[in-house]
N, C-alpha and C. Protein backbone atom coordinates (compact mmCIF):
# COMPACT_ATOMS: atom_id res chain seq x y z
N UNK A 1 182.94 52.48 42.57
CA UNK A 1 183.36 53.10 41.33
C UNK A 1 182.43 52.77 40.19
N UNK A 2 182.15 51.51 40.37
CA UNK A 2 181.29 51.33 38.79
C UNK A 2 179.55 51.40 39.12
N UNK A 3 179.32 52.23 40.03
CA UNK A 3 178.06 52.99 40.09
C UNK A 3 178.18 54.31 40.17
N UNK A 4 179.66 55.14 40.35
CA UNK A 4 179.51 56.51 39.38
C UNK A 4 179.88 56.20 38.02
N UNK A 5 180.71 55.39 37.46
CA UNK A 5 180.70 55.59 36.17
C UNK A 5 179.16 55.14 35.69
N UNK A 6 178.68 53.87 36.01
CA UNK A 6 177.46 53.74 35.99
C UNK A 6 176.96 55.20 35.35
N UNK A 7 176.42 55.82 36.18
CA UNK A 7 175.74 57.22 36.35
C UNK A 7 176.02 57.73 35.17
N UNK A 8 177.22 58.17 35.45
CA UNK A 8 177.92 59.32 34.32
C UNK A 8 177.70 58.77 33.09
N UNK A 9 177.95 57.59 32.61
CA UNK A 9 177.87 57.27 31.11
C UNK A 9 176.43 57.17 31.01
N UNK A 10 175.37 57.51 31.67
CA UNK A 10 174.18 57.81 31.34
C UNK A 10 173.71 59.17 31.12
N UNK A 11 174.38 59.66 31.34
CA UNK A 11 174.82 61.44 31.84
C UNK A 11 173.97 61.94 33.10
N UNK A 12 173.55 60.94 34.16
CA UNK A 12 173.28 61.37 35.34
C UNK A 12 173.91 62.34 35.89
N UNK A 13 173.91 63.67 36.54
CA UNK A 13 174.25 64.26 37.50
C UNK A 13 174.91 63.50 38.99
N UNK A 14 176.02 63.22 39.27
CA UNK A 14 176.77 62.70 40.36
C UNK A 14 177.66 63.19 40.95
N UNK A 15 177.19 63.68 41.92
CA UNK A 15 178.10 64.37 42.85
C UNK A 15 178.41 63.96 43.97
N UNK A 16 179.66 63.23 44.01
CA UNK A 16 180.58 62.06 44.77
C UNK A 16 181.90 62.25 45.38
N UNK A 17 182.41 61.63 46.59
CA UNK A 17 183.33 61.80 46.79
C UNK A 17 184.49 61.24 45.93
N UNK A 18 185.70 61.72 46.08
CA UNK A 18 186.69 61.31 45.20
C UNK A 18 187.38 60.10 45.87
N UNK A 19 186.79 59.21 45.75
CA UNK A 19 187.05 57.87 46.11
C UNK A 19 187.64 57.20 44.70
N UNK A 20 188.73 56.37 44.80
CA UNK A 20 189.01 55.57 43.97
C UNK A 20 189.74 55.96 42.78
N UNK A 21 189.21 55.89 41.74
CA UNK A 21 189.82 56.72 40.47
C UNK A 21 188.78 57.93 39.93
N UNK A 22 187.12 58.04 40.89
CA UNK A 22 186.36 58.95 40.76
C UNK A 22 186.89 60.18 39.66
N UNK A 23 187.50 60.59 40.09
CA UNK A 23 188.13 61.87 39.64
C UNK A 23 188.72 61.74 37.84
N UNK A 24 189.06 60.36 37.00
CA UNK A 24 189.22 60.34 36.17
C UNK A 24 187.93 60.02 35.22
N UNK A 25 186.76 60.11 36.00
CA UNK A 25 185.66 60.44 35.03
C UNK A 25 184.95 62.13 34.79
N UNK A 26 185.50 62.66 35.73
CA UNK A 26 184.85 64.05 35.65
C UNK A 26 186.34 64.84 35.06
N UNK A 27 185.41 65.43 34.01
CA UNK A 27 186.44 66.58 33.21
C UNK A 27 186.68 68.17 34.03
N UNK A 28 187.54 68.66 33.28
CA UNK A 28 187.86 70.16 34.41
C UNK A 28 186.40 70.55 34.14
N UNK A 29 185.91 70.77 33.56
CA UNK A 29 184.58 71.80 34.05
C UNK A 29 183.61 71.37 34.69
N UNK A 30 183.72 69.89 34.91
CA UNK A 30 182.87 69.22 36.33
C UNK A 30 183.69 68.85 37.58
N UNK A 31 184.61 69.17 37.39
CA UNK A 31 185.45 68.60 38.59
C UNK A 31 185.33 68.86 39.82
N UNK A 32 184.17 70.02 40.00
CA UNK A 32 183.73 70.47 41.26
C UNK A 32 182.39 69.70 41.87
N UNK A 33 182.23 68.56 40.99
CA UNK A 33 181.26 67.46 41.70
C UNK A 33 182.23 66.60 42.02
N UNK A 34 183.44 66.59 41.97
CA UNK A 34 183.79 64.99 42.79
C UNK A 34 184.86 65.75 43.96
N UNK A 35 184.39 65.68 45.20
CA UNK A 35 185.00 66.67 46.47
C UNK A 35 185.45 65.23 47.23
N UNK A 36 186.64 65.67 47.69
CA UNK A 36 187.27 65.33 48.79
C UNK A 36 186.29 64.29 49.87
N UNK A 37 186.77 63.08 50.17
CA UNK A 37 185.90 62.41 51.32
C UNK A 37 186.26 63.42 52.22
N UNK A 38 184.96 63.33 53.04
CA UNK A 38 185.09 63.98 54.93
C UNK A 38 184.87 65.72 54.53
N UNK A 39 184.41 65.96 53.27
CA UNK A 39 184.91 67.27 53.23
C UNK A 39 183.21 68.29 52.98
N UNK A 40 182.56 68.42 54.24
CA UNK A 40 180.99 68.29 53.81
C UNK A 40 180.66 69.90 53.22
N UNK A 41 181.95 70.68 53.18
CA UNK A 41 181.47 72.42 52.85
C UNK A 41 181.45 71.94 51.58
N UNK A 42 182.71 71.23 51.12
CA UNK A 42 182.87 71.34 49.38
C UNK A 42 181.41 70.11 49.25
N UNK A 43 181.06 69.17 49.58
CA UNK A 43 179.61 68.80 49.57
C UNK A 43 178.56 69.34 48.90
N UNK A 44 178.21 70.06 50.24
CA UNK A 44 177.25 71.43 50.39
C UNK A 44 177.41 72.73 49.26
N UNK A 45 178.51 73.00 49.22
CA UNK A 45 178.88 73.58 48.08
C UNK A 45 178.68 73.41 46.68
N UNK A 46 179.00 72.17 46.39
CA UNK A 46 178.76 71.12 45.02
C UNK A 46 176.96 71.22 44.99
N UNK A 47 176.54 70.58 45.67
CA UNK A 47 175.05 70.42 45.43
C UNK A 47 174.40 71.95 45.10
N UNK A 48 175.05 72.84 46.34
CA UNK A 48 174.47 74.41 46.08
C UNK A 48 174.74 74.54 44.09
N UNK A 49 175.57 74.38 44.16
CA UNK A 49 176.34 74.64 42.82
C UNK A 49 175.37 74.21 41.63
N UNK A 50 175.29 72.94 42.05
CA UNK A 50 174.09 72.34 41.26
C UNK A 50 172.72 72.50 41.13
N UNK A 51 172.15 72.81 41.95
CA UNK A 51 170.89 73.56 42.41
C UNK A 51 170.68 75.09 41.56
N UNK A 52 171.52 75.89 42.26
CA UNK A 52 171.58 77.22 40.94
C UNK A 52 171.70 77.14 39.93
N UNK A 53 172.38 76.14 39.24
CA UNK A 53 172.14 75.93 37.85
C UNK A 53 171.94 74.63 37.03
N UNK A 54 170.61 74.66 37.77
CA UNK A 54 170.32 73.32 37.48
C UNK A 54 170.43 72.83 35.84
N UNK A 55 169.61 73.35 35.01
CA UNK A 55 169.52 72.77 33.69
C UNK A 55 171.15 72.94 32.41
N UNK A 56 172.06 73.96 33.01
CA UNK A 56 173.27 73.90 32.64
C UNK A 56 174.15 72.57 33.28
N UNK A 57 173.73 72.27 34.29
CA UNK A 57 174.73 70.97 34.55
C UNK A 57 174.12 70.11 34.31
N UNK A 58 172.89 69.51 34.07
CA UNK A 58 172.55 68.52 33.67
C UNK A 58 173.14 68.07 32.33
N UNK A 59 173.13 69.90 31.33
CA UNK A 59 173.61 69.43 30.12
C UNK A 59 174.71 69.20 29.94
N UNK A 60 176.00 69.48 30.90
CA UNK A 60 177.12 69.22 30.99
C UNK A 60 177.34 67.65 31.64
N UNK A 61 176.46 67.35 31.99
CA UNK A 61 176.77 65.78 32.49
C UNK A 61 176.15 65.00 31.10
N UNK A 62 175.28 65.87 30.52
CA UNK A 62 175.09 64.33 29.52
C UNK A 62 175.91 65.03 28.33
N UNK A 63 176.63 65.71 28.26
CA UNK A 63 177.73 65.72 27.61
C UNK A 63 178.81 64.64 27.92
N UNK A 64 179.15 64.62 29.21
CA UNK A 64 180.03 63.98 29.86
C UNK A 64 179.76 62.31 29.25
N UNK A 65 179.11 61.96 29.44
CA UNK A 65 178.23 60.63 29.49
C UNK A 65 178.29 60.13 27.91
N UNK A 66 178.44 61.29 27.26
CA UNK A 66 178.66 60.69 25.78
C UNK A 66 180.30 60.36 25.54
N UNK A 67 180.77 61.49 26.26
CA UNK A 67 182.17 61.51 25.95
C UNK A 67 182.49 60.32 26.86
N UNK A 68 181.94 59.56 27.90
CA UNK A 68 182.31 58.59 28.56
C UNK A 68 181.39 57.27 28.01
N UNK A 69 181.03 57.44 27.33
CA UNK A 69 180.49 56.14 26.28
C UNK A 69 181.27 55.63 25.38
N UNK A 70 181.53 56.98 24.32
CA UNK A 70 182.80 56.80 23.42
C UNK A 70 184.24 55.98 23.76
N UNK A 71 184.79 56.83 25.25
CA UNK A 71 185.71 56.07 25.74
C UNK A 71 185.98 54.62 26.61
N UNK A 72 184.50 54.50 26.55
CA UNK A 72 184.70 53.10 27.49
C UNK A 72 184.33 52.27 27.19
N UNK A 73 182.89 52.88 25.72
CA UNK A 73 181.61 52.02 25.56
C UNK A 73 181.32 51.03 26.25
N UNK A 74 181.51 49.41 25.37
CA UNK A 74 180.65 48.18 25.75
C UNK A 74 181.82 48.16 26.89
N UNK A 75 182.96 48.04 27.04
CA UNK A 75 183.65 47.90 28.49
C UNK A 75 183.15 48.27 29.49
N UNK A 76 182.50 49.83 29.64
CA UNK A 76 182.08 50.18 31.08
C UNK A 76 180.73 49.36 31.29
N UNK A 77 179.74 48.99 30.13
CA UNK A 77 178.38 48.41 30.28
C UNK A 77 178.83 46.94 30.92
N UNK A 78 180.31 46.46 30.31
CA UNK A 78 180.71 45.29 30.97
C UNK A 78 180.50 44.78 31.94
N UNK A 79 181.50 45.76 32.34
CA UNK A 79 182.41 45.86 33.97
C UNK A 79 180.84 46.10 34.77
N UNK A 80 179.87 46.56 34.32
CA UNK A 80 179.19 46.97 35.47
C UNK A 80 177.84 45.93 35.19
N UNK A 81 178.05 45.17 34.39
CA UNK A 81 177.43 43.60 34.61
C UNK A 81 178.07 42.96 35.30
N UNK A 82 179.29 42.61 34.48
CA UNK A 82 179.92 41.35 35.63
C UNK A 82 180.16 41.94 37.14
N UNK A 83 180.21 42.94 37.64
CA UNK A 83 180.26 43.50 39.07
C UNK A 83 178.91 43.23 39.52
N UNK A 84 177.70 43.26 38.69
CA UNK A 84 176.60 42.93 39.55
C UNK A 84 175.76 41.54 39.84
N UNK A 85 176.71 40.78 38.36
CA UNK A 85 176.64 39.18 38.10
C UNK A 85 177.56 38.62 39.66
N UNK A 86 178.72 38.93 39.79
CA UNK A 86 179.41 38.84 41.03
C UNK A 86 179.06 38.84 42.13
N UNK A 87 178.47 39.63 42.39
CA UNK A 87 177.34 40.01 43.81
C UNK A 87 176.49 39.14 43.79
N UNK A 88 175.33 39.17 42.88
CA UNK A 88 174.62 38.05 42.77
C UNK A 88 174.84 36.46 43.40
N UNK A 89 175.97 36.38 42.33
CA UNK A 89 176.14 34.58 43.06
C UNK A 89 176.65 34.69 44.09
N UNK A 90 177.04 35.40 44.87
CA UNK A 90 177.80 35.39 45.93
C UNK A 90 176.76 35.58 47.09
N UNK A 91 175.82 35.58 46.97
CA UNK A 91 174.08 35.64 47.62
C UNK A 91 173.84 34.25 47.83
């Protein structure tokens, strides 16, 4: 989880399964990047999707990414230190 939000609050393009709470970072007009695990048409589909229009979804993800900055800000930059501080010592 906190390497798609990762992503998204950068406004990366991520197109992921709906694992976890996935699905409460993508808004209705992206919601067709976060597909079903096991589900490789809607996949294939998503990426097609993305591919045809490429420079419109990019700008819709770094839309996204602002609107997911605002709501999470320094928390999501947090969470996705101490998740990688965690790993670390645990090496």
């Amino acid at each position: 989880q906190l390497s798609v939000l990762e992503a998204l609050c950068v406004g990366a393009p991520a197109i992921v399964t709906a694992a976890g709470d996935a699905r409460a970072y993508y808004p209705e007009g992206l919601a067709w990047a976060c597909v079903e695990p096991g589900d490789t048409a809607a996949l294939a589909g998503a990426l097609e999707r993305f591919l045809a229009s490429r420079a419109a979804t990019v700008e819709a993800f770094a839309a996204n990414g602002a609107s997911l900055r605002l709501l999470h800000g320094e928390a999501a930059e947090r969470a996705i230190v101490d998740a990688v501080t965690a790993v670390a010592k645990r090496r």
